[in-house]
Protein backbone atom coordinates (compact mmCIF):
# COMPACT_ATOMS: atom_id res chain seq x y z
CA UNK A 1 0.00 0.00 0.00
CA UNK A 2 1.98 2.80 -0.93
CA UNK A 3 1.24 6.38 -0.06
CA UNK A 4 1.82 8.04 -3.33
CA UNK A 5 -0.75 6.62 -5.47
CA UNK A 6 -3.22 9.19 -6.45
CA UNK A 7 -6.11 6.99 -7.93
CA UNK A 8 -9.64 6.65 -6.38
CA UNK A 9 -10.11 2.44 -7.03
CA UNK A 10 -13.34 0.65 -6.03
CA UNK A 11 -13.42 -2.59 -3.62
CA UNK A 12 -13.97 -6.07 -4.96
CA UNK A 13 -17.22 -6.10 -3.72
CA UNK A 14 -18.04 -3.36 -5.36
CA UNK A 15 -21.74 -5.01 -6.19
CA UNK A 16 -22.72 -5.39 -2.58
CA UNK A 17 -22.67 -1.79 -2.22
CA UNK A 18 -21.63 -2.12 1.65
CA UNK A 19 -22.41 1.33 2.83
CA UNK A 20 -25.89 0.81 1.56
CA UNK A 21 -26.10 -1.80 3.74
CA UNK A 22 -24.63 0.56 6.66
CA UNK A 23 -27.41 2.70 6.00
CA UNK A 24 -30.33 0.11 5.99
CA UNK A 25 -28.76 -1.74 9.31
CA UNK A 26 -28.94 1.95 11.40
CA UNK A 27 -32.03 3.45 9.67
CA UNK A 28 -33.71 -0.07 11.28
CA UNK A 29 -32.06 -1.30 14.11
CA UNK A 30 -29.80 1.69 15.24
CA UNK A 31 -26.29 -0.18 14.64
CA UNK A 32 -23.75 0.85 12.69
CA UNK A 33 -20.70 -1.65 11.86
CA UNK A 34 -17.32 -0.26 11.35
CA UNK A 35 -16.18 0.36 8.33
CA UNK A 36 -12.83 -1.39 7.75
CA UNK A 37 -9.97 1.23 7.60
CA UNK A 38 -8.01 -1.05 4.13
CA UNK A 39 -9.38 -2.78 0.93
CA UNK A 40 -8.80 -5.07 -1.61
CA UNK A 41 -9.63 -3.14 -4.64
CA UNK A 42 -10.29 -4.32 -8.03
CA UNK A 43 -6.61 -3.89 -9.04
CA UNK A 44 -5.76 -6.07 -6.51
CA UNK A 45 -3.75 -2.98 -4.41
CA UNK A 46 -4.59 -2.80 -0.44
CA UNK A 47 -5.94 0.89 0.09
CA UNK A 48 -7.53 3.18 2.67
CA UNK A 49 -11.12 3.14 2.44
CA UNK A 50 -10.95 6.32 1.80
CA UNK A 51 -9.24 6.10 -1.81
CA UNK A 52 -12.38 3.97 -2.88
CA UNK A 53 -15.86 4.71 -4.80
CA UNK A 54 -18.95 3.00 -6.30
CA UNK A 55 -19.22 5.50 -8.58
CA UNK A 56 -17.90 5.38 -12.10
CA UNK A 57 -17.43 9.07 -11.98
CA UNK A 58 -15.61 8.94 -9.24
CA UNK A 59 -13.14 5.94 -10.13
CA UNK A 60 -9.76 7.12 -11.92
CA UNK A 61 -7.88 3.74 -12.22
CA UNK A 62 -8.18 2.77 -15.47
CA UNK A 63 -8.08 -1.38 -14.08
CA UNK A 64 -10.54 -0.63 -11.57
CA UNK A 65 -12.77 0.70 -13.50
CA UNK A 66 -12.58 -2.35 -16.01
CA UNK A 67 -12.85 -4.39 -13.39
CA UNK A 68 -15.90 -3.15 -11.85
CA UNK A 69 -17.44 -3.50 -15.66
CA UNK A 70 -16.45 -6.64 -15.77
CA UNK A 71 -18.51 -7.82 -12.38
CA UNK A 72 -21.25 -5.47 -13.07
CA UNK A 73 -21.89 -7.14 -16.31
CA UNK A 74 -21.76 -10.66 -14.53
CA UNK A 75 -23.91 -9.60 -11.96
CA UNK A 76 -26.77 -8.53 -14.42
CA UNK A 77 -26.53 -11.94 -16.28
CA UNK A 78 -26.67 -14.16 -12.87
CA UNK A 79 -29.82 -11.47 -11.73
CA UNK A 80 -31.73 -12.14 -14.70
CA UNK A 81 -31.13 -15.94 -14.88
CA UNK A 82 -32.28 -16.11 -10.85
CA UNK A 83 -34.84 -14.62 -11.50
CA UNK A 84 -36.48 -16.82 -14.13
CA UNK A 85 -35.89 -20.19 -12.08
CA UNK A 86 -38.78 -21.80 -10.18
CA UNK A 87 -39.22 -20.45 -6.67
CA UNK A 88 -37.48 -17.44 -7.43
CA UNK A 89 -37.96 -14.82 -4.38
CA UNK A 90 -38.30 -11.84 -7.49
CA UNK A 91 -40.13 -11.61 -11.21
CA UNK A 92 -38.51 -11.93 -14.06
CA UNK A 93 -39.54 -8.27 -14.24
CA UNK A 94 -37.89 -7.65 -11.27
CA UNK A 95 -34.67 -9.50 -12.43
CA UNK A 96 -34.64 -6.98 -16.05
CA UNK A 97 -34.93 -4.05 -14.13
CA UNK A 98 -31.74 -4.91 -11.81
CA UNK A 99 -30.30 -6.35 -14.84
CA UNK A 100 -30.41 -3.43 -16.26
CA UNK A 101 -29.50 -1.11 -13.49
CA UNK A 102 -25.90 -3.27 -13.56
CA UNK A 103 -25.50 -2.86 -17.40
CA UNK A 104 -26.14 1.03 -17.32
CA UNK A 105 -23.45 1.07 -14.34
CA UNK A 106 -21.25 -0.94 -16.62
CA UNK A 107 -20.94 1.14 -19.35
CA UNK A 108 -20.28 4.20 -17.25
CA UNK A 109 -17.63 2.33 -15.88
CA UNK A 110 -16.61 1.50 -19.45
CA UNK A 111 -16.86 5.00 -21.19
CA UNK A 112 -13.24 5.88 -19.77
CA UNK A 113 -14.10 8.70 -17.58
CA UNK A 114 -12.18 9.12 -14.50
């Protein structure tokens, strides 16, 4: 982990969006977990927290941001195939629209900005 690089990366769970989940746990219960002070990120550096973002706009290394592309892509395939099998706990419908959500984020994290 070295102090001098500059980049903002995002985490390798990126997907699981884990200060959404922060937010959900204290808005209900009144707990809030600690957020862990170093990452793995998608480039497969250790960083601060800190030097991390879900947010394509926000994400300047170029192998993070592929990375993140990469997994968002996957993610929308595996939501849309869950979603059709028997017993599913979500509609198909359901499954497109997060599909979707996932591809959009993709491609922002694909258009090179950052």
């Amino acid at each position: 982990m070295g102090g001098g690089d500059p980049h903002i990366h995002v985490e390798t769970n990126v997907v699981r969006a884990e200060a959404a989940t922060r937010d959900v746990l204290a808005a209900t219960f009144g707990l809030v977990g600690d957020l862990p002070s170093v990452v793995t990120t998608g480039c497969g550096l250790r960083v601060p927290y800190a030097m991390t973002s879900s947010r394509p706009d926000r994400v300047t290394c170029l192998a993070c941001r592929e990375y993140a592309h990469h997994t968002h892509l996957r993610f929308a395939g595996e939501a849309e195939r869950l979603s059709r099998m028997p017993g599913s706990i979500f509609s198909p419908a359901q499954g497109r629209l997060a599909a979707e959500r996932h591809r959009a984020l993709a491609r922002e994290f694909s258009d090179g900005k950052g």
